[in-house]
PDB file of N, CA and C in Angstrom:
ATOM      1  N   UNK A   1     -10.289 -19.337  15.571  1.00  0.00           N
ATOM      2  CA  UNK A   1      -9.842 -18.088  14.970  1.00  0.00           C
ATOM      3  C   UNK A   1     -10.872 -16.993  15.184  1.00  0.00           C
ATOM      4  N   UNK A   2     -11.887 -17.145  14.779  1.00  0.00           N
ATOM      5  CA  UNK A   2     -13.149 -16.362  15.010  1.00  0.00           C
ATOM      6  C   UNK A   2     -14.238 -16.748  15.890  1.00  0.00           C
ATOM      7  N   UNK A   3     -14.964 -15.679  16.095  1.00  0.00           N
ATOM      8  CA  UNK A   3     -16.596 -16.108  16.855  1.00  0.00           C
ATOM      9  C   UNK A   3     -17.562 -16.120  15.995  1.00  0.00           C
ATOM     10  N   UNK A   4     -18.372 -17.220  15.868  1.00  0.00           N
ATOM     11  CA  UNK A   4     -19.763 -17.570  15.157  1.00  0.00           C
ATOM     12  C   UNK A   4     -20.753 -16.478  15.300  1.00  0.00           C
ATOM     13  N   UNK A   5     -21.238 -15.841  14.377  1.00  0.00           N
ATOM     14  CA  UNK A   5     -22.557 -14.946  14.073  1.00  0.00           C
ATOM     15  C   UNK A   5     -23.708 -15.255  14.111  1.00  0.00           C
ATOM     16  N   UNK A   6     -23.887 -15.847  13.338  1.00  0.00           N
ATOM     17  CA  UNK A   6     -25.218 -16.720  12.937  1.00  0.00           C
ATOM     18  C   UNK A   6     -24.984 -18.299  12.423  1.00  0.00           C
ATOM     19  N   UNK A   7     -26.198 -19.186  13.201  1.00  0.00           N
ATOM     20  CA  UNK A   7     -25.974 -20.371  12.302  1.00  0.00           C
ATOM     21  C   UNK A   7     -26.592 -20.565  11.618  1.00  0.00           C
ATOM     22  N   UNK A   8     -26.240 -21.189  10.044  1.00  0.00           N
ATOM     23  CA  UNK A   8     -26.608 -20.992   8.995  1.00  0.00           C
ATOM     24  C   UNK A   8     -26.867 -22.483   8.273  1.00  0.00           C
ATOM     25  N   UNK A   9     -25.775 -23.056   8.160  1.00  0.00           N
ATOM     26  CA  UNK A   9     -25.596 -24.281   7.957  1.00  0.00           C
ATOM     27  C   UNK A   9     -25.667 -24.823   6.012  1.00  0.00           C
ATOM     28  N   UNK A  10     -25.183 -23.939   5.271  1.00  0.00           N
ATOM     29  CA  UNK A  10     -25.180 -23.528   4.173  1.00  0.00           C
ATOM     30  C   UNK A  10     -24.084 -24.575   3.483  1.00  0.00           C
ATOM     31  N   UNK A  11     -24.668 -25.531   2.380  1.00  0.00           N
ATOM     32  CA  UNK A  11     -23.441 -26.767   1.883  1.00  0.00           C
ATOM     33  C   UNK A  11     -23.129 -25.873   0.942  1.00  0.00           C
ATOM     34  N   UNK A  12     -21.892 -26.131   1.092  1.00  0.00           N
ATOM     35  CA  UNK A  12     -20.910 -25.381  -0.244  1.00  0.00           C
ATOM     36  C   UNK A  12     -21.108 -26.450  -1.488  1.00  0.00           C
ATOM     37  N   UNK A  13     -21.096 -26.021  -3.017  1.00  0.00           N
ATOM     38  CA  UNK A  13     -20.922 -26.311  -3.788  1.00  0.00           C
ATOM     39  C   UNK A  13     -19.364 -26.108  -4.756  1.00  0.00           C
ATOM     40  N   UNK A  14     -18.851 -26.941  -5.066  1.00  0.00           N
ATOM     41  CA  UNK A  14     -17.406 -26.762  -5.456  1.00  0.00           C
ATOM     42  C   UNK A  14     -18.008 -25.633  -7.276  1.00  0.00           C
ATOM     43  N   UNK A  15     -16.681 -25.035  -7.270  1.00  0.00           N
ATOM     44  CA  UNK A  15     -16.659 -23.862  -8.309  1.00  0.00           C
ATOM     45  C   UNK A  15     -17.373 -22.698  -8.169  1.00  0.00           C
ATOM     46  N   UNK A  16     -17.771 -22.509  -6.562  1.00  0.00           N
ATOM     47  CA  UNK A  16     -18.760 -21.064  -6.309  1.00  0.00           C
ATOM     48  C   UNK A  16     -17.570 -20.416  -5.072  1.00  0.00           C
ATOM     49  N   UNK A  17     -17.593 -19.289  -4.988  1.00  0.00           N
ATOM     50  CA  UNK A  17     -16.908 -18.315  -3.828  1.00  0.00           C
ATOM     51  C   UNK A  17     -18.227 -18.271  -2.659  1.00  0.00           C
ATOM     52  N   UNK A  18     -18.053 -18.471  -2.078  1.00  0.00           N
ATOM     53  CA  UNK A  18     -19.188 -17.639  -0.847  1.00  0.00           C
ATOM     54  C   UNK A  18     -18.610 -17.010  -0.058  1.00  0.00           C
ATOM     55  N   UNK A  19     -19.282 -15.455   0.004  1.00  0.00           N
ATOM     56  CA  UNK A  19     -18.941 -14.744   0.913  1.00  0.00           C
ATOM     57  C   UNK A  19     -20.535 -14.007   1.605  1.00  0.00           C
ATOM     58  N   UNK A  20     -19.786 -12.906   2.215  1.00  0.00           N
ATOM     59  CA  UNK A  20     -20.740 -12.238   3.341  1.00  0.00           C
ATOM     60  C   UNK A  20     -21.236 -10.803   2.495  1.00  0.00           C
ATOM     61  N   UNK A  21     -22.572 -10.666   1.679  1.00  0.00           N
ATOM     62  CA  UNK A  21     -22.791  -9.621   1.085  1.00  0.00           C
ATOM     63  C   UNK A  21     -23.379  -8.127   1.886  1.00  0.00           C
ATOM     64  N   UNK A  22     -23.259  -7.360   1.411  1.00  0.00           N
ATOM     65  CA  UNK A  22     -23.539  -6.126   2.013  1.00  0.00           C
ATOM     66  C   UNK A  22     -24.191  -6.027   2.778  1.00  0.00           C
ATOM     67  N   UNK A  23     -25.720  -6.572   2.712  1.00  0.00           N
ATOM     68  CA  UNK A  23     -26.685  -6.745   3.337  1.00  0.00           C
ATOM     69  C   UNK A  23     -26.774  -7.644   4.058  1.00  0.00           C
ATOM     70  N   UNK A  24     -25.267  -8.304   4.756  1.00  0.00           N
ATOM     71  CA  UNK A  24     -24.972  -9.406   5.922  1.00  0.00           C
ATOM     72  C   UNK A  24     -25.732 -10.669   5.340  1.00  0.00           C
ATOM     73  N   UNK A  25     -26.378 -11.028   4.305  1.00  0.00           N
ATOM     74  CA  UNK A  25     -26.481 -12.578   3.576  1.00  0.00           C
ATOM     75  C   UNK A  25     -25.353 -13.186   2.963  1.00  0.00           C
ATOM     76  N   UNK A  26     -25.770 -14.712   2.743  1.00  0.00           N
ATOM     77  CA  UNK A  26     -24.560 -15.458   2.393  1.00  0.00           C
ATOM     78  C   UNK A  26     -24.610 -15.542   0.643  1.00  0.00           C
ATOM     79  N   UNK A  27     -23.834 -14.966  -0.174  1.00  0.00           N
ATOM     80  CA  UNK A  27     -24.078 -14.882  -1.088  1.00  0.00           C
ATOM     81  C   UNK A  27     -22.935 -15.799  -2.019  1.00  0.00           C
ATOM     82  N   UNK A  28     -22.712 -15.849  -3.158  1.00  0.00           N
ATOM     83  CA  UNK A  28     -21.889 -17.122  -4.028  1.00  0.00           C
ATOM     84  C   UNK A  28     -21.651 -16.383  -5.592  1.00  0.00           C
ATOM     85  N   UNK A  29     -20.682 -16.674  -5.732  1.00  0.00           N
ATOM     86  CA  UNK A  29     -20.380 -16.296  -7.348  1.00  0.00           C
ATOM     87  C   UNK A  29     -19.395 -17.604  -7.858  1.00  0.00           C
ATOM     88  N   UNK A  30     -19.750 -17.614  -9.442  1.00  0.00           N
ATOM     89  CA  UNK A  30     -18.812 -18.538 -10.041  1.00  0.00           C
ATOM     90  C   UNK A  30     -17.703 -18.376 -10.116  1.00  0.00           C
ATOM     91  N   UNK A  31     -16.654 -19.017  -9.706  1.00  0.00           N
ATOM     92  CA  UNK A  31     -15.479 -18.730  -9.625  1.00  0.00           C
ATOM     93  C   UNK A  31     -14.766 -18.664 -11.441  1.00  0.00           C
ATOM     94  N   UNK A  32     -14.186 -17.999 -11.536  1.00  0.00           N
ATOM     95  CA  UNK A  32     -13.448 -18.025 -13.128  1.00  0.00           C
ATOM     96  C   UNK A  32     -12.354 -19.475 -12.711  1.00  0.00           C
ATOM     97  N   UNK A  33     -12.285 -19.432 -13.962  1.00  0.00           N
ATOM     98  CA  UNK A  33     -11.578 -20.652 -14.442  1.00  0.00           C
ATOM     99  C   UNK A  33     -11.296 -21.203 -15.392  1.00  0.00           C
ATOM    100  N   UNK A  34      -9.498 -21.237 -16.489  1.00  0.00           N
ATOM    101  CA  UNK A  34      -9.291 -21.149 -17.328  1.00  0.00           C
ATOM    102  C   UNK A  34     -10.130 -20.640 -18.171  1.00  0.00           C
ATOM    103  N   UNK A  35      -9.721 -19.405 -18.347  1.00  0.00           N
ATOM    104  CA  UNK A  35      -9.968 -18.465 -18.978  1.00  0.00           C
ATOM    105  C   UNK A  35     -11.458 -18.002 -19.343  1.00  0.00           C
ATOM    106  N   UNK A  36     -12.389 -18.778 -18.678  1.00  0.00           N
ATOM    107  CA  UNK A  36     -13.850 -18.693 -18.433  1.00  0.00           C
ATOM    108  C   UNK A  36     -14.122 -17.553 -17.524  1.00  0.00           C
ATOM    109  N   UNK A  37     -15.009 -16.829 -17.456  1.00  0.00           N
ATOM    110  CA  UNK A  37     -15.487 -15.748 -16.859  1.00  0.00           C
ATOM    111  C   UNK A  37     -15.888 -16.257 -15.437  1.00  0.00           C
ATOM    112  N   UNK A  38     -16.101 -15.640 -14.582  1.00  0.00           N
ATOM    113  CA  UNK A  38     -17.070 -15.656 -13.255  1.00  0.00           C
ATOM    114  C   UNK A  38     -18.288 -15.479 -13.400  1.00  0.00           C
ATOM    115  N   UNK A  39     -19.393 -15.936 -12.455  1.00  0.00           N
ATOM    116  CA  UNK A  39     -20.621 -15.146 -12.442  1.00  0.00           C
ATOM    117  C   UNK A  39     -21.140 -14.339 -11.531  1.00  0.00           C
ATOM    118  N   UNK A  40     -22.164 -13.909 -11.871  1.00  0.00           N
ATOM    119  CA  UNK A  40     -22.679 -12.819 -11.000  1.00  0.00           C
ATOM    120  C   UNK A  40     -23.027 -13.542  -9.544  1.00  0.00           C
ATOM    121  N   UNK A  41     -23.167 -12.604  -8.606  1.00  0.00           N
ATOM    122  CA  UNK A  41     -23.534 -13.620  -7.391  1.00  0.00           C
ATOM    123  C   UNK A  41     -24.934 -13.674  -7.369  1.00  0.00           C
ATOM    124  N   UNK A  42     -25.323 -14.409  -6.594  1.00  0.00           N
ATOM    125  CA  UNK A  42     -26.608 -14.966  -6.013  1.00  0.00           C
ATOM    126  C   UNK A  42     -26.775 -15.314  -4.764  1.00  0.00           C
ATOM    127  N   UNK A  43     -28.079 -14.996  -4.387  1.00  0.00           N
ATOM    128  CA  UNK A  43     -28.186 -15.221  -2.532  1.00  0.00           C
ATOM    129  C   UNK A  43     -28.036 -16.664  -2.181  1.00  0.00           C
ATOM    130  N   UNK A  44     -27.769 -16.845  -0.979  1.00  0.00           N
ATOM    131  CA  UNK A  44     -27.978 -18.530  -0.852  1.00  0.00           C
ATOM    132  C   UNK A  44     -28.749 -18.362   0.168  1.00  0.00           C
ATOM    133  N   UNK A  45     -28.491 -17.604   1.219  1.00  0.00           N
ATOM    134  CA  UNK A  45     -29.159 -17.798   2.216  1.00  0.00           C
ATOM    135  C   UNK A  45     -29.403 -16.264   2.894  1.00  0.00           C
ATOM    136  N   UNK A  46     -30.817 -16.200   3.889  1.00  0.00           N
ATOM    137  CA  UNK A  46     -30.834 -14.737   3.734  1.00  0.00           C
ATOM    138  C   UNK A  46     -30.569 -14.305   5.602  1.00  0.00           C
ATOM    139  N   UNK A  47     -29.422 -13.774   5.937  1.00  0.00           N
ATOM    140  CA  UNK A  47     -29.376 -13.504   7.672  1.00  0.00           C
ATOM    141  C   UNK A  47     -29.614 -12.139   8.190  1.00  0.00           C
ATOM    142  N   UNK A  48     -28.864 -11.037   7.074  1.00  0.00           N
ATOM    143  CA  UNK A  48     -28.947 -10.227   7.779  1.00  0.00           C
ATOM    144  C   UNK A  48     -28.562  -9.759   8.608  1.00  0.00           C
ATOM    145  N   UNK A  49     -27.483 -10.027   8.636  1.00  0.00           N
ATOM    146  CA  UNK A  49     -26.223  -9.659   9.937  1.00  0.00           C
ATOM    147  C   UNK A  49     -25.410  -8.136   9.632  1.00  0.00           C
ATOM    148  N   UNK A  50     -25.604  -8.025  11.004  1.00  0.00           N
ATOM    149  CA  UNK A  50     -25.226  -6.251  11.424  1.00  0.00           C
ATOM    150  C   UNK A  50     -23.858  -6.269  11.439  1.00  0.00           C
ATOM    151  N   UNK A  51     -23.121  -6.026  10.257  1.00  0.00           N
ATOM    152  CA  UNK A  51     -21.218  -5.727  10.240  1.00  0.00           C
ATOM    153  C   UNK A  51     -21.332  -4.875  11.289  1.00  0.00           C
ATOM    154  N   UNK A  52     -20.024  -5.289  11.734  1.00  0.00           N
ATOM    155  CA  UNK A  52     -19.767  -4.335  13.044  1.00  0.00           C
ATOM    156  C   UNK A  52     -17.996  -4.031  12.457  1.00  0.00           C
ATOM    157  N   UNK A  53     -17.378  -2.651  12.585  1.00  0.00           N
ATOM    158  CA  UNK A  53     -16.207  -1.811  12.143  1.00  0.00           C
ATOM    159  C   UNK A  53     -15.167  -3.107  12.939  1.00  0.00           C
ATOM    160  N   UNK A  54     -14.172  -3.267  11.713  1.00  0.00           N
ATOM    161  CA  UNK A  54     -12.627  -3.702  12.294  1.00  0.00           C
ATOM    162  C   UNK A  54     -12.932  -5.064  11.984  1.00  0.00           C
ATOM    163  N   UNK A  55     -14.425  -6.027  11.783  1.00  0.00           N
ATOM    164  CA  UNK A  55     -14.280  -7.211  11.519  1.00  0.00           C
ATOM    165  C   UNK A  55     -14.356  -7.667  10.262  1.00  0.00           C
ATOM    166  N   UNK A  56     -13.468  -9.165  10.238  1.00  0.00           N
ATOM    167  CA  UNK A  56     -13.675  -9.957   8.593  1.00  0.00           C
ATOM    168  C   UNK A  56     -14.928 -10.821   8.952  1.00  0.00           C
ATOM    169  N   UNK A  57     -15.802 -11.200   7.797  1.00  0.00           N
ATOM    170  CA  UNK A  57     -17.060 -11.877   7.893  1.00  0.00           C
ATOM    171  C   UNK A  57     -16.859 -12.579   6.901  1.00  0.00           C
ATOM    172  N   UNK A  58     -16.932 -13.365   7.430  1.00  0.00           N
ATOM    173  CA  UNK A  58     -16.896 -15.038   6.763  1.00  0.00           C
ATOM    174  C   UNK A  58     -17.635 -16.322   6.525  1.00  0.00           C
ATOM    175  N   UNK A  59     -17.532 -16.931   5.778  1.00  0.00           N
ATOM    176  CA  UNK A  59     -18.608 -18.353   5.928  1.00  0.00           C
ATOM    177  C   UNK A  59     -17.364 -19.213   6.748  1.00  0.00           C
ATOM    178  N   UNK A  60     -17.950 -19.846   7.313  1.00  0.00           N
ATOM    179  CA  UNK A  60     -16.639 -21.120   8.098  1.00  0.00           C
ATOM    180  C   UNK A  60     -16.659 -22.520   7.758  1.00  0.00           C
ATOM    181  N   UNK A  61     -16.484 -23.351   8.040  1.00  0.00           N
ATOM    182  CA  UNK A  61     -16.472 -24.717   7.952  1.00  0.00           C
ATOM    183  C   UNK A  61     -17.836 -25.389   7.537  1.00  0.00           C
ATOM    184  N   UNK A  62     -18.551 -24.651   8.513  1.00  0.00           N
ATOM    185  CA  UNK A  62     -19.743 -25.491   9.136  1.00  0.00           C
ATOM    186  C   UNK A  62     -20.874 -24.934   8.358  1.00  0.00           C
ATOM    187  N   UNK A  63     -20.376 -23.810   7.880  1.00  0.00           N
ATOM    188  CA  UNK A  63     -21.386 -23.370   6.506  1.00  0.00           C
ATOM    189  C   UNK A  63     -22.607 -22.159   7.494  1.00  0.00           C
ATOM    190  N   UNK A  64     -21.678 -21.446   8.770  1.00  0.00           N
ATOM    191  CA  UNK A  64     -22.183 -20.372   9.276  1.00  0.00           C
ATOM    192  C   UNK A  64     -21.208 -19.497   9.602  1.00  0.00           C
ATOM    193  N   UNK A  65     -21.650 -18.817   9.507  1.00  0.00           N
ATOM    194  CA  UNK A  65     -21.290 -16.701   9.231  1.00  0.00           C
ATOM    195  C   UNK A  65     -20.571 -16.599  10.657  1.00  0.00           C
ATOM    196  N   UNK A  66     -19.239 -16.605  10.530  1.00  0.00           N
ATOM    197  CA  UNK A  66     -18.578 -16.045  11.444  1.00  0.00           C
ATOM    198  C   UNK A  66     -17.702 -14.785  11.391  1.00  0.00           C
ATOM    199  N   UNK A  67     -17.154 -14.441  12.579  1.00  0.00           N
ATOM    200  CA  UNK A  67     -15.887 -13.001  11.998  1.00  0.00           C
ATOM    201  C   UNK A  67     -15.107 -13.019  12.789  1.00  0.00           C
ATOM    202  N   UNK A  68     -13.850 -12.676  12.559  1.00  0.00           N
ATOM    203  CA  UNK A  68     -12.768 -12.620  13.344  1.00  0.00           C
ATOM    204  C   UNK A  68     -12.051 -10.880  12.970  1.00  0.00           C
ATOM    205  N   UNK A  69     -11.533 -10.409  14.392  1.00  0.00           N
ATOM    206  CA  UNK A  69     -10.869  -9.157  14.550  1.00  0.00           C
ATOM    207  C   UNK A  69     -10.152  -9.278  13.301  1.00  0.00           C
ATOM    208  N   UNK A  70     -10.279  -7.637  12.298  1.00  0.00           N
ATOM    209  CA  UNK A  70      -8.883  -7.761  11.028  1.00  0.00           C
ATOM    210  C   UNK A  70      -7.772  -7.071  12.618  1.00  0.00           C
ATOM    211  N   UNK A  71      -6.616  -7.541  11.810  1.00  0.00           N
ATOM    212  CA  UNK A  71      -5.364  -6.993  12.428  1.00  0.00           C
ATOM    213  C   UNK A  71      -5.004  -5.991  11.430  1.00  0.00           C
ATOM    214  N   UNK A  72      -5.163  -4.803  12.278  1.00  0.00           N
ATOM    215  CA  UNK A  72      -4.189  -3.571  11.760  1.00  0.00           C
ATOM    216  C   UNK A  72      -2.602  -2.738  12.022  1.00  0.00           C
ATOM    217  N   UNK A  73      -2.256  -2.221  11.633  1.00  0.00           N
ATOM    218  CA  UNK A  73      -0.766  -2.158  11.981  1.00  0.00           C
ATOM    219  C   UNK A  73       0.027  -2.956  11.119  1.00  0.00           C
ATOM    220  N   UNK A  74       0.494  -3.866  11.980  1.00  0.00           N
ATOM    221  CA  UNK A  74       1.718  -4.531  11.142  1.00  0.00           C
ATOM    222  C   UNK A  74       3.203  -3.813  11.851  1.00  0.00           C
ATOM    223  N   UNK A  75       3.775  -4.228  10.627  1.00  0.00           N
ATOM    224  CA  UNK A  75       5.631  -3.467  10.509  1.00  0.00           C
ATOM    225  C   UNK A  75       5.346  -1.894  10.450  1.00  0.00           C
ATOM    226  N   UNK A  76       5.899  -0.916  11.052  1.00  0.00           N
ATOM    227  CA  UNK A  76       6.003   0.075  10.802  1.00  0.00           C
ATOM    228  C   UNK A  76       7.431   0.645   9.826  1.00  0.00           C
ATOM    229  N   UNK A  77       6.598   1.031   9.065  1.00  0.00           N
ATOM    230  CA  UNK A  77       7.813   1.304   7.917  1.00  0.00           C
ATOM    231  C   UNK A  77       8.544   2.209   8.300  1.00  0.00           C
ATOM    232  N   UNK A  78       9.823   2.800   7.931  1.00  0.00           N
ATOM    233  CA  UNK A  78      10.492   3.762   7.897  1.00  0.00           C
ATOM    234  C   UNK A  78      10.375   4.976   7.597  1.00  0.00           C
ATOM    235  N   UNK A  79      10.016   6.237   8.407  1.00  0.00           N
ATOM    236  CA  UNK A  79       9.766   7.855   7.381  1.00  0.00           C
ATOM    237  C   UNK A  79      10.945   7.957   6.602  1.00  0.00           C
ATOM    238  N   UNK A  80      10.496   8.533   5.753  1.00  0.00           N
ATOM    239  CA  UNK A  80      11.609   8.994   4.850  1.00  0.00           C
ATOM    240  C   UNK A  80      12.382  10.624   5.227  1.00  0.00           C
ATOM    241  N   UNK A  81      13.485  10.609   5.222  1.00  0.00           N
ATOM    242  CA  UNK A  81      14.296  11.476   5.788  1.00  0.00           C
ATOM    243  C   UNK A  81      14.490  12.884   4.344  1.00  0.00           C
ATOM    244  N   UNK A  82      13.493  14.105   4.477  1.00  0.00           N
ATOM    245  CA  UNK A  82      12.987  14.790   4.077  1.00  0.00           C
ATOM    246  C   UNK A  82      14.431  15.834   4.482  1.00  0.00           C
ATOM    247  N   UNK A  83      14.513  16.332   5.590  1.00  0.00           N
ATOM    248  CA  UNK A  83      15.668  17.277   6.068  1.00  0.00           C
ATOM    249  C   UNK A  83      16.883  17.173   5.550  1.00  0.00           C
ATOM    250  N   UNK A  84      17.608  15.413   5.399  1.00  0.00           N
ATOM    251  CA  UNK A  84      19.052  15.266   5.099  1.00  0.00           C
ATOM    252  C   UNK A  84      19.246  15.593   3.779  1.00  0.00           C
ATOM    253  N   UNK A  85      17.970  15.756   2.996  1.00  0.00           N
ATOM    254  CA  UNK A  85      18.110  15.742   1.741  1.00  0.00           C
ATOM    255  C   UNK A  85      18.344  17.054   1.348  1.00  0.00           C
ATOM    256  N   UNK A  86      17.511  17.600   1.897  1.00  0.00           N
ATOM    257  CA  UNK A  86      17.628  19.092   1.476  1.00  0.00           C
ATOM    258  C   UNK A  86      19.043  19.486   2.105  1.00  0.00           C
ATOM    259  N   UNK A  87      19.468  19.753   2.973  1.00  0.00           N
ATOM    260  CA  UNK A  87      20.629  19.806   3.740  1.00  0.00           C
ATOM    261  C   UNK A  87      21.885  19.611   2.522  1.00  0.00           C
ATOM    262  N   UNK A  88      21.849  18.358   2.137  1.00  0.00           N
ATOM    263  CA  UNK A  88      22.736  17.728   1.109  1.00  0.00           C
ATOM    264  C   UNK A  88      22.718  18.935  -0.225  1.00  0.00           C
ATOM    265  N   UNK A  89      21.625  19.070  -0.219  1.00  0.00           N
ATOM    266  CA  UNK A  89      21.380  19.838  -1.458  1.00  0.00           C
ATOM    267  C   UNK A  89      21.802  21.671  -1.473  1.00  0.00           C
ATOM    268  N   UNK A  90      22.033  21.811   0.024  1.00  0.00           N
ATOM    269  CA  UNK A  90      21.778  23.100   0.487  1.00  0.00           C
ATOM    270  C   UNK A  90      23.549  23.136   0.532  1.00  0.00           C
ATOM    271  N   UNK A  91      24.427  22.020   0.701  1.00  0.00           N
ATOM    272  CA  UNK A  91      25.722  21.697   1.203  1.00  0.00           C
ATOM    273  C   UNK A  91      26.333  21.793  -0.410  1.00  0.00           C
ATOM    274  N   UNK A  92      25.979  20.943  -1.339  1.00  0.00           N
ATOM    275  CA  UNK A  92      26.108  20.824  -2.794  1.00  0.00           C
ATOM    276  C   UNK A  92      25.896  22.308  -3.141  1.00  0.00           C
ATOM    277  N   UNK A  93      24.987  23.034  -2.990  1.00  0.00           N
ATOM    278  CA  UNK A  93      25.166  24.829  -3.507  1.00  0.00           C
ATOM    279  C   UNK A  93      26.006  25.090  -3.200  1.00  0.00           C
ATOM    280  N   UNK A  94      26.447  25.164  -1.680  1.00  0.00           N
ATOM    281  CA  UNK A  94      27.777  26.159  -1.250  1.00  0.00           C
ATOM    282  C   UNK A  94      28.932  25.509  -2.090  1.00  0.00           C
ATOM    283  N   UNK A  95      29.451  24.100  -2.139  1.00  0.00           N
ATOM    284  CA  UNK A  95      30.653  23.674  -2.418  1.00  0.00           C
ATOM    285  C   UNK A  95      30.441  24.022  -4.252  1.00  0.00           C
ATOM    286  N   UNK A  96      30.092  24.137  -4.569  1.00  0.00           N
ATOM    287  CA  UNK A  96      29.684  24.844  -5.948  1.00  0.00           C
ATOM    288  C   UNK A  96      30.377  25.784  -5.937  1.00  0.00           C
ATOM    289  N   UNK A  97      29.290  26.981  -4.851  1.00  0.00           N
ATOM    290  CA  UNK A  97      30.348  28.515  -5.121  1.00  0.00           C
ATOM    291  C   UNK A  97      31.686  27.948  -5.123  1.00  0.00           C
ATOM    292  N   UNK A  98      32.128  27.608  -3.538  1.00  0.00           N
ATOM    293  CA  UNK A  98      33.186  27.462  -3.517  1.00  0.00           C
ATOM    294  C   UNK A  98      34.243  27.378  -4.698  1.00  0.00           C
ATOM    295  N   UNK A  99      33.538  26.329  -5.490  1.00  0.00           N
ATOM    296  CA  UNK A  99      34.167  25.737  -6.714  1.00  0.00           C
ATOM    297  C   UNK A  99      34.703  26.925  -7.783  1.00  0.00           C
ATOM    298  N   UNK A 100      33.539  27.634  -8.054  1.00  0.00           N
ATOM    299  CA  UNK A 100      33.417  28.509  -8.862  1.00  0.00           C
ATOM    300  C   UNK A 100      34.588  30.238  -8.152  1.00  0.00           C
ATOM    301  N   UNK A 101      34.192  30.172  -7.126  1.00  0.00           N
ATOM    302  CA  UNK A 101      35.162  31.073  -6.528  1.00  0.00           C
ATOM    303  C   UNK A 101      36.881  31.268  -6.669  1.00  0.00           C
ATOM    304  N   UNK A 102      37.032  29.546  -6.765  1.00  0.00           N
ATOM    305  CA  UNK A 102      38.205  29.271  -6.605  1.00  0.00           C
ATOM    306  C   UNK A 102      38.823  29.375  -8.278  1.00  0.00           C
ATOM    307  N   UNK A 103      38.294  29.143  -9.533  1.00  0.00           N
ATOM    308  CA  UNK A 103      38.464  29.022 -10.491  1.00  0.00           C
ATOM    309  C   UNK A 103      38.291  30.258 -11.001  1.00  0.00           C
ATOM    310  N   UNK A 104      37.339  31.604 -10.367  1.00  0.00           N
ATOM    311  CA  UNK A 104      37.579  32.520 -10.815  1.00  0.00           C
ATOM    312  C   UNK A 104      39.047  33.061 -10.314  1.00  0.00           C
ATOM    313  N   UNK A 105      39.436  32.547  -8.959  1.00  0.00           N
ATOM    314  CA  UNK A 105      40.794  33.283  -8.437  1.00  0.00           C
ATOM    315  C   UNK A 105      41.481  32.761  -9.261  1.00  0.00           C
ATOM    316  N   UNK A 106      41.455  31.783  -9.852  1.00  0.00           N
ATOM    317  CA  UNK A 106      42.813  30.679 -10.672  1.00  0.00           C
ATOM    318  C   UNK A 106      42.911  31.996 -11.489  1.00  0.00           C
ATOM    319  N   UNK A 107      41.913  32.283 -12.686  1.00  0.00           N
ATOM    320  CA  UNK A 107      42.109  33.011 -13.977  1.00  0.00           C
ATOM    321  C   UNK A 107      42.587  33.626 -13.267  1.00  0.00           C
ATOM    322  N   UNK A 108      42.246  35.048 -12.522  1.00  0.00           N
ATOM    323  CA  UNK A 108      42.934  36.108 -11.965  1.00  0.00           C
ATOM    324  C   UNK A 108      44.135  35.836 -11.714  1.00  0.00           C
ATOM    325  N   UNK A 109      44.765  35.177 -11.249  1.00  0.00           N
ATOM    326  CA  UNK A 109      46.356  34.997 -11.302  1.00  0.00           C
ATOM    327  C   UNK A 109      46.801  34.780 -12.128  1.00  0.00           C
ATOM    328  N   UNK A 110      45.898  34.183 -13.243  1.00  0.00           N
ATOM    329  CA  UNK A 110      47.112  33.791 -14.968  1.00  0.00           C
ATOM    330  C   UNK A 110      47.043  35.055 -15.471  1.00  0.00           C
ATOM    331  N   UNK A 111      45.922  35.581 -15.068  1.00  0.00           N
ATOM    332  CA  UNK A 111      45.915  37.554 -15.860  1.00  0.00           C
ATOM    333  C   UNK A 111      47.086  38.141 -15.770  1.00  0.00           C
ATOM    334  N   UNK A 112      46.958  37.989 -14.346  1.00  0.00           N
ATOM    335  CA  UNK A 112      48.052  38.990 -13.931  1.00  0.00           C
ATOM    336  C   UNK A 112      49.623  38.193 -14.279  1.00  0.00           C
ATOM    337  N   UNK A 113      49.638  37.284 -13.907  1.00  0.00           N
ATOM    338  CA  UNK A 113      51.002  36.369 -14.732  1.00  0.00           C
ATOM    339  C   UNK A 113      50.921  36.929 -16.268  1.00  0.00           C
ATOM    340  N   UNK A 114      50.099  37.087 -17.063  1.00  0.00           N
ATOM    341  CA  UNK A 114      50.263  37.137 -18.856  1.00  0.00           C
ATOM    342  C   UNK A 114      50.803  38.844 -18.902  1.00  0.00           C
ATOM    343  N   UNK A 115      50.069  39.149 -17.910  1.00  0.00           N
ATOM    344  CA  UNK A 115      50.288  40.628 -18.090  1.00  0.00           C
ATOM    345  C   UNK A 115      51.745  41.512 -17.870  1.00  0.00           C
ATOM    346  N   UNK A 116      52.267  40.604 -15.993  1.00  0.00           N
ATOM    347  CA  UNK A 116      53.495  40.672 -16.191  1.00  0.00           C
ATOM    348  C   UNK A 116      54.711  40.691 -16.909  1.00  0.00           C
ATOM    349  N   UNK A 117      54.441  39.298 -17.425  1.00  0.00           N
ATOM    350  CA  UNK A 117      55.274  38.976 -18.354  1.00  0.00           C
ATOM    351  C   UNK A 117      55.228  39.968 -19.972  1.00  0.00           C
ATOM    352  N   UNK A 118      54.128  40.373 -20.303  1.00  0.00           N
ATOM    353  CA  UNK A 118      54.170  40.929 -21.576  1.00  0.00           C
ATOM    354  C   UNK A 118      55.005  42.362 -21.059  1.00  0.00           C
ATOM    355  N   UNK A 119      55.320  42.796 -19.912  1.00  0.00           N
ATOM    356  CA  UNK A 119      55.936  44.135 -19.595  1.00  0.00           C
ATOM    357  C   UNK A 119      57.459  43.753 -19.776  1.00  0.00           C
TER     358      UNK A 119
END
């Protein structure tokens, strides 16, 4: 999966995390567990390894500091369609007037119908 960094040769102890600390050493924390806290980390071993951008750094099997390429990308999601919306919204105003246009013509014809008729 990855290429080896440094060999280290570091025995794991069960209930500790080891990872790769800032300062490229192999460092360990207590893992939580039922409902017990974690602990702080502590060095185990001191390397000094130069992170280099885009890689994961890892302890491996063998109890030395390796890294493998992260993968970026993935699925490209879908943009979200910004234009149809407004559009919709711009389409929904007019049929409104419309609406309103048409209901003012309605009254206007019962006017003039009430008015007729009262002559």
């Amino acid at each position: 999966m990855g290429e080896k960094v440094a060999r280290v040769g570091v025995r794991r102890q069960e209930g500790y995390l080891y990872f790769i600390d800032k300062q490229g050493d192999v460092s360990r924390a207590r893992m939580a567990r039922g409902g017990k806290k974690g602990g702080s980390p502590v060095k185990v071993a001191r390397v000094g390894v130069r992170k280099a951008r885009g890689y994961l750094y890892y302890l491996d099997k063998q109890g030395d500091v390796s890294r493998a390429r992260m993968s970026r990308g993935g699925k490209k999601r879908k943009k979200k369609k910004k234009k149809k919306a407004a559009k919709k919204k711009i389409a929904r105003k007019k049929r409104r007037k419309k609406m309103v246009k048409k209901r003012k013509a309605k009254k206007k014809k019962k006017a003039k119908k009430k008015r007729k008729k009262r002559r």
